[in-house]
C-alpha atoms as a PDB file:
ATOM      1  CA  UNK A   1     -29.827  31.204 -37.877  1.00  0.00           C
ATOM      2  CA  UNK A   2     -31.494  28.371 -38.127  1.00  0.00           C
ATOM      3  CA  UNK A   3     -30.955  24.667 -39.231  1.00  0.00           C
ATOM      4  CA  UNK A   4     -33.893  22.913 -40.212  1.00  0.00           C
ATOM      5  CA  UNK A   5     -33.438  19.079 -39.868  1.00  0.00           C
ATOM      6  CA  UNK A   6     -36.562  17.922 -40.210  1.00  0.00           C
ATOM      7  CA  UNK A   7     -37.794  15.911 -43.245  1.00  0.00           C
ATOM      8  CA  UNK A   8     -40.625  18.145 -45.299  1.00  0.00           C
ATOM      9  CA  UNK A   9     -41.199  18.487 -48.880  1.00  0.00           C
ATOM     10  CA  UNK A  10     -38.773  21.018 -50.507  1.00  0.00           C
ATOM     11  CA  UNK A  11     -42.212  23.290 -51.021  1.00  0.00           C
ATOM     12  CA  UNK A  12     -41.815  23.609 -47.170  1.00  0.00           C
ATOM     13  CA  UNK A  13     -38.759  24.034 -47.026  1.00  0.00           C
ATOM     14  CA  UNK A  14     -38.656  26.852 -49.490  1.00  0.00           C
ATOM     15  CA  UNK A  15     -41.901  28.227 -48.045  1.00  0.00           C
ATOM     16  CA  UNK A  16     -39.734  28.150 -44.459  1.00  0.00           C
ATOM     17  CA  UNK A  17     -36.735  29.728 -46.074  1.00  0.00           C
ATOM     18  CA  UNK A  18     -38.899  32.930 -47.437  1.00  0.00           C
ATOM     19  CA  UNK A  19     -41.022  33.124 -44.018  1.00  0.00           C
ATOM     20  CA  UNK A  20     -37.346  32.815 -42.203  1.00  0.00           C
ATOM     21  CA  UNK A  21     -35.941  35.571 -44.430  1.00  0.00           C
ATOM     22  CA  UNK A  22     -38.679  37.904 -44.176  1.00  0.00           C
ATOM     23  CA  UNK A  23     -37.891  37.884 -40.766  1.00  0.00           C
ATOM     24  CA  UNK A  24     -34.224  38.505 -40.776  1.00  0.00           C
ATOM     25  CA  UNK A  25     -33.231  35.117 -40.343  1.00  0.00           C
ATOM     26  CA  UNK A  26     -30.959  32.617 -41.704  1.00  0.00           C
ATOM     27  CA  UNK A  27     -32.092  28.882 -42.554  1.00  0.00           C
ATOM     28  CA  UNK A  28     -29.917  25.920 -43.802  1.00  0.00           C
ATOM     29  CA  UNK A  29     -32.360  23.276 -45.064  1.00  0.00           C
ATOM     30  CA  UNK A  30     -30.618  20.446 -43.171  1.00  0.00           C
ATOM     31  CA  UNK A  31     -31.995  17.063 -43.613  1.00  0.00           C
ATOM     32  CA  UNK A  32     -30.274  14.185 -41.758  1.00  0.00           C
ATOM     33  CA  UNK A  33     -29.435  10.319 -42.202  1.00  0.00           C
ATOM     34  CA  UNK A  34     -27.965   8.021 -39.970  1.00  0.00           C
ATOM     35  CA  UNK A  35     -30.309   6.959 -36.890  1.00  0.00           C
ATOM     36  CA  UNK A  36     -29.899   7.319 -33.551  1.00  0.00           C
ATOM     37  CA  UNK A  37     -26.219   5.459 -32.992  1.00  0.00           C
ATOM     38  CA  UNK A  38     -24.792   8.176 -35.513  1.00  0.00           C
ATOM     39  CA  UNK A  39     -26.759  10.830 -33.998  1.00  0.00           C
ATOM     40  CA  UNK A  40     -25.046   9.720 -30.319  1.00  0.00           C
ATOM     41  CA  UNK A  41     -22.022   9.687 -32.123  1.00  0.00           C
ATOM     42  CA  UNK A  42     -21.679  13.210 -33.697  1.00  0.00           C
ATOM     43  CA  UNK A  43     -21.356  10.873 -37.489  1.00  0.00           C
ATOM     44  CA  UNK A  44     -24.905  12.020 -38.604  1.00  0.00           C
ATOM     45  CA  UNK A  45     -25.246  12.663 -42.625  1.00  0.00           C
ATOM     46  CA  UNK A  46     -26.545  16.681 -43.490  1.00  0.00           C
ATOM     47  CA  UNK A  47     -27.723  16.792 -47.293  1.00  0.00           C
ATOM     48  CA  UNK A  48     -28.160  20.633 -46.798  1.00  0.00           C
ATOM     49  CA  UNK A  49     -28.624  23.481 -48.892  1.00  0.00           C
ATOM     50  CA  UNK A  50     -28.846  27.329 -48.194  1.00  0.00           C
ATOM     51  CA  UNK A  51     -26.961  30.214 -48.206  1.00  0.00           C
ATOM     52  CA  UNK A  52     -23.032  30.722 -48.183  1.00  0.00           C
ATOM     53  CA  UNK A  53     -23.906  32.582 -45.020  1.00  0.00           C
ATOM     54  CA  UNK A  54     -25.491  30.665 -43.529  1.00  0.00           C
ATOM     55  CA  UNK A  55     -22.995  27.821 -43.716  1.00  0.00           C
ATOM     56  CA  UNK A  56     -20.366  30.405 -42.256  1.00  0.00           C
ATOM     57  CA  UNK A  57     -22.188  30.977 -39.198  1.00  0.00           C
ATOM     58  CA  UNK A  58     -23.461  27.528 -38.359  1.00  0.00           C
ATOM     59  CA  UNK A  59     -19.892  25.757 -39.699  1.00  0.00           C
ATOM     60  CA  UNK A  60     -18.863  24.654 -36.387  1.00  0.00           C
ATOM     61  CA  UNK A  61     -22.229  23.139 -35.005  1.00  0.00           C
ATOM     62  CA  UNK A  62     -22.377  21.596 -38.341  1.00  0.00           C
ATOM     63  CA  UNK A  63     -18.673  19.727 -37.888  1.00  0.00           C
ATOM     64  CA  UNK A  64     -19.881  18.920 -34.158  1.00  0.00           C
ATOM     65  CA  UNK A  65     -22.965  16.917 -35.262  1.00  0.00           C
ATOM     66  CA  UNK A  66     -22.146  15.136 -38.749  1.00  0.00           C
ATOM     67  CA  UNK A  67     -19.740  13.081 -40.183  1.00  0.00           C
ATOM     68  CA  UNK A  68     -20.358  14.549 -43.794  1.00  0.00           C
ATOM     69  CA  UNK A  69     -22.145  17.572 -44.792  1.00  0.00           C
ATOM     70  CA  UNK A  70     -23.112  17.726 -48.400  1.00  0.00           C
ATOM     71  CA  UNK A  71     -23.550  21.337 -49.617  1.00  0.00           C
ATOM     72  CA  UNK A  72     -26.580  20.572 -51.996  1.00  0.00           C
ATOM     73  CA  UNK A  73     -27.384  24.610 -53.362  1.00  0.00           C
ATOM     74  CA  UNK A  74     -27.726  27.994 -52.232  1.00  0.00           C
ATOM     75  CA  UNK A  75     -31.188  27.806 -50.991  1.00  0.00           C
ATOM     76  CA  UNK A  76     -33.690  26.038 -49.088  1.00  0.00           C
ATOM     77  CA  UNK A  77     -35.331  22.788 -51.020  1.00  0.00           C
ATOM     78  CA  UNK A  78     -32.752  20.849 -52.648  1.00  0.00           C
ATOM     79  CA  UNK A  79     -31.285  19.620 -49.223  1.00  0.00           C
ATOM     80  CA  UNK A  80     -35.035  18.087 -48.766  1.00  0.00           C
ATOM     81  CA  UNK A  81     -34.893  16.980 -52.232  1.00  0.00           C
ATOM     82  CA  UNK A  82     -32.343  14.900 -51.811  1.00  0.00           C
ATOM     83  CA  UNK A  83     -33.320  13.513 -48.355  1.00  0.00           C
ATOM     84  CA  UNK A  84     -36.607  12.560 -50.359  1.00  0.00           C
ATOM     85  CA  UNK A  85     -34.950  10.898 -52.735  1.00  0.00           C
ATOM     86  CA  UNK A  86     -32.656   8.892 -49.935  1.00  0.00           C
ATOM     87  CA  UNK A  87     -36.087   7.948 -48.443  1.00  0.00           C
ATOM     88  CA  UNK A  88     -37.621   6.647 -51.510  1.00  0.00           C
ATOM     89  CA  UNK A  89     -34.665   4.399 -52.488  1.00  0.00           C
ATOM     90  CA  UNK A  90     -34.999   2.942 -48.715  1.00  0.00           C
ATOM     91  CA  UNK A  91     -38.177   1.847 -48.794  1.00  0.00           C
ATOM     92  CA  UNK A  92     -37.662   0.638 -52.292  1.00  0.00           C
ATOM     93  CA  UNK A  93     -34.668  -1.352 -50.416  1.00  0.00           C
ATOM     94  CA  UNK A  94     -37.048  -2.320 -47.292  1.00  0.00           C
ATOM     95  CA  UNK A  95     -39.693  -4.052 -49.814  1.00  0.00           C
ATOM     96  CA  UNK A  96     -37.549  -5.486 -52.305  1.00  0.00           C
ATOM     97  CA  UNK A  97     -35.702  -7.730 -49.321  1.00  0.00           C
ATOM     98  CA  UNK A  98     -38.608  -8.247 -47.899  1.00  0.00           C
ATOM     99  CA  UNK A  99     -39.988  -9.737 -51.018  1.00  0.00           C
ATOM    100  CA  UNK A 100     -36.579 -12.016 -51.680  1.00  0.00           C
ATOM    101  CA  UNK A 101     -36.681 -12.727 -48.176  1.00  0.00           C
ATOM    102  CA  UNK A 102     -40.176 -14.241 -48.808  1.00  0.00           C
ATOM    103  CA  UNK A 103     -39.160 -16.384 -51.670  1.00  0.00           C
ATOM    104  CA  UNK A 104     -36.288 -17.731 -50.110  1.00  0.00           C
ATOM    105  CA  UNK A 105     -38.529 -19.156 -47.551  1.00  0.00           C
ATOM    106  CA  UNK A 106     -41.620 -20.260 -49.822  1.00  0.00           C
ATOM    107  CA  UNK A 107     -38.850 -22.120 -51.584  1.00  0.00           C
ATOM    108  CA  UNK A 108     -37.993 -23.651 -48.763  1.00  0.00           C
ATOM    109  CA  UNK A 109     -34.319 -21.745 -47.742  1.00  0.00           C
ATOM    110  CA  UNK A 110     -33.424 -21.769 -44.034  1.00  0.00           C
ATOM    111  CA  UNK A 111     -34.216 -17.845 -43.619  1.00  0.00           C
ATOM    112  CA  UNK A 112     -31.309 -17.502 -41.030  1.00  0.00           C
ATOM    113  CA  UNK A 113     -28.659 -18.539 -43.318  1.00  0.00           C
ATOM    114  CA  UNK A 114     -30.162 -17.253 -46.599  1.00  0.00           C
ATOM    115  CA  UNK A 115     -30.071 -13.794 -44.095  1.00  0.00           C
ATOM    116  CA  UNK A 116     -26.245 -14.442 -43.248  1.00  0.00           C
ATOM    117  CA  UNK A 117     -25.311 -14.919 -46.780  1.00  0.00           C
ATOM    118  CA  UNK A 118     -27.016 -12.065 -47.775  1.00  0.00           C
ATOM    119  CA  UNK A 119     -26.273  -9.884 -45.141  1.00  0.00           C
ATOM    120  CA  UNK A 120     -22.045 -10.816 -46.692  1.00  0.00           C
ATOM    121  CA  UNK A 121     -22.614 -10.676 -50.241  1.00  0.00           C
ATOM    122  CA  UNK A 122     -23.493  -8.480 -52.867  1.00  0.00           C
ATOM    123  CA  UNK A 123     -27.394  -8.408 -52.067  1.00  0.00           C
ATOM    124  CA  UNK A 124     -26.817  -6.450 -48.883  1.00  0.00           C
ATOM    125  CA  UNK A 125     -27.421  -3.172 -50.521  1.00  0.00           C
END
């Protein structure tokens, strides 16, 4: 059994899930989300895919590390797919508040307290 929480591209993860099969093995494409404070915590997020099996076997470790598990399909990729997808709208997030951040301060906003308002309104997404 294994649970692969690394973030590939679903090619590898399929590709991982065949090699893992042909040798009699189990694989849960596991991605995670949540840092290190969730990871310390046991509150990690698993967008995971693979086998009914293999979520039978590994269904305690799973509830020991994350605070939700989201069965994603029945074999490896889609897990990754949707970590990839997570990853893109981040850095989408990352450089779009960047950007406003940037204009609040070329227009001459105090970018401590346009960052506080922010941070407790609506634009905090």
């Amino acid at each position: 059994m294994v649970i692969a929480s690394a973030t590939v591209s679903p090619e590898f993860a399929r590709a991982l899930g065949k090699r893992l099969a042909g040798m009699g093995l189990l694989m849960i494409d596991g991605p995670v989300s949540g840092g290190a404070a969730k990871a310390a915590s046991g509150e990690m997020t698993i967008m995971a895919s693979g086998a009914p099996e293999a979520f039978a076997k590994c269904e305690g470790v799973l509830k020991a590390i994350a605070g939700k598990v989201y069965r994603l399909g029945d074999e490896p990729g889609p897990g990754s797919v949707v970590k990839m997808v997570n990853q893109l709208l981040a850095g989408v997030h990352i450089a779009a508040a960047g950007e406003a951040m940037a204009l609040a301060i070329r227009s001459g906003a105090d970018p401590d307290r346009t960052y506080e308002v922010i941070a407790n309104s609506a634009g905090s997404s």
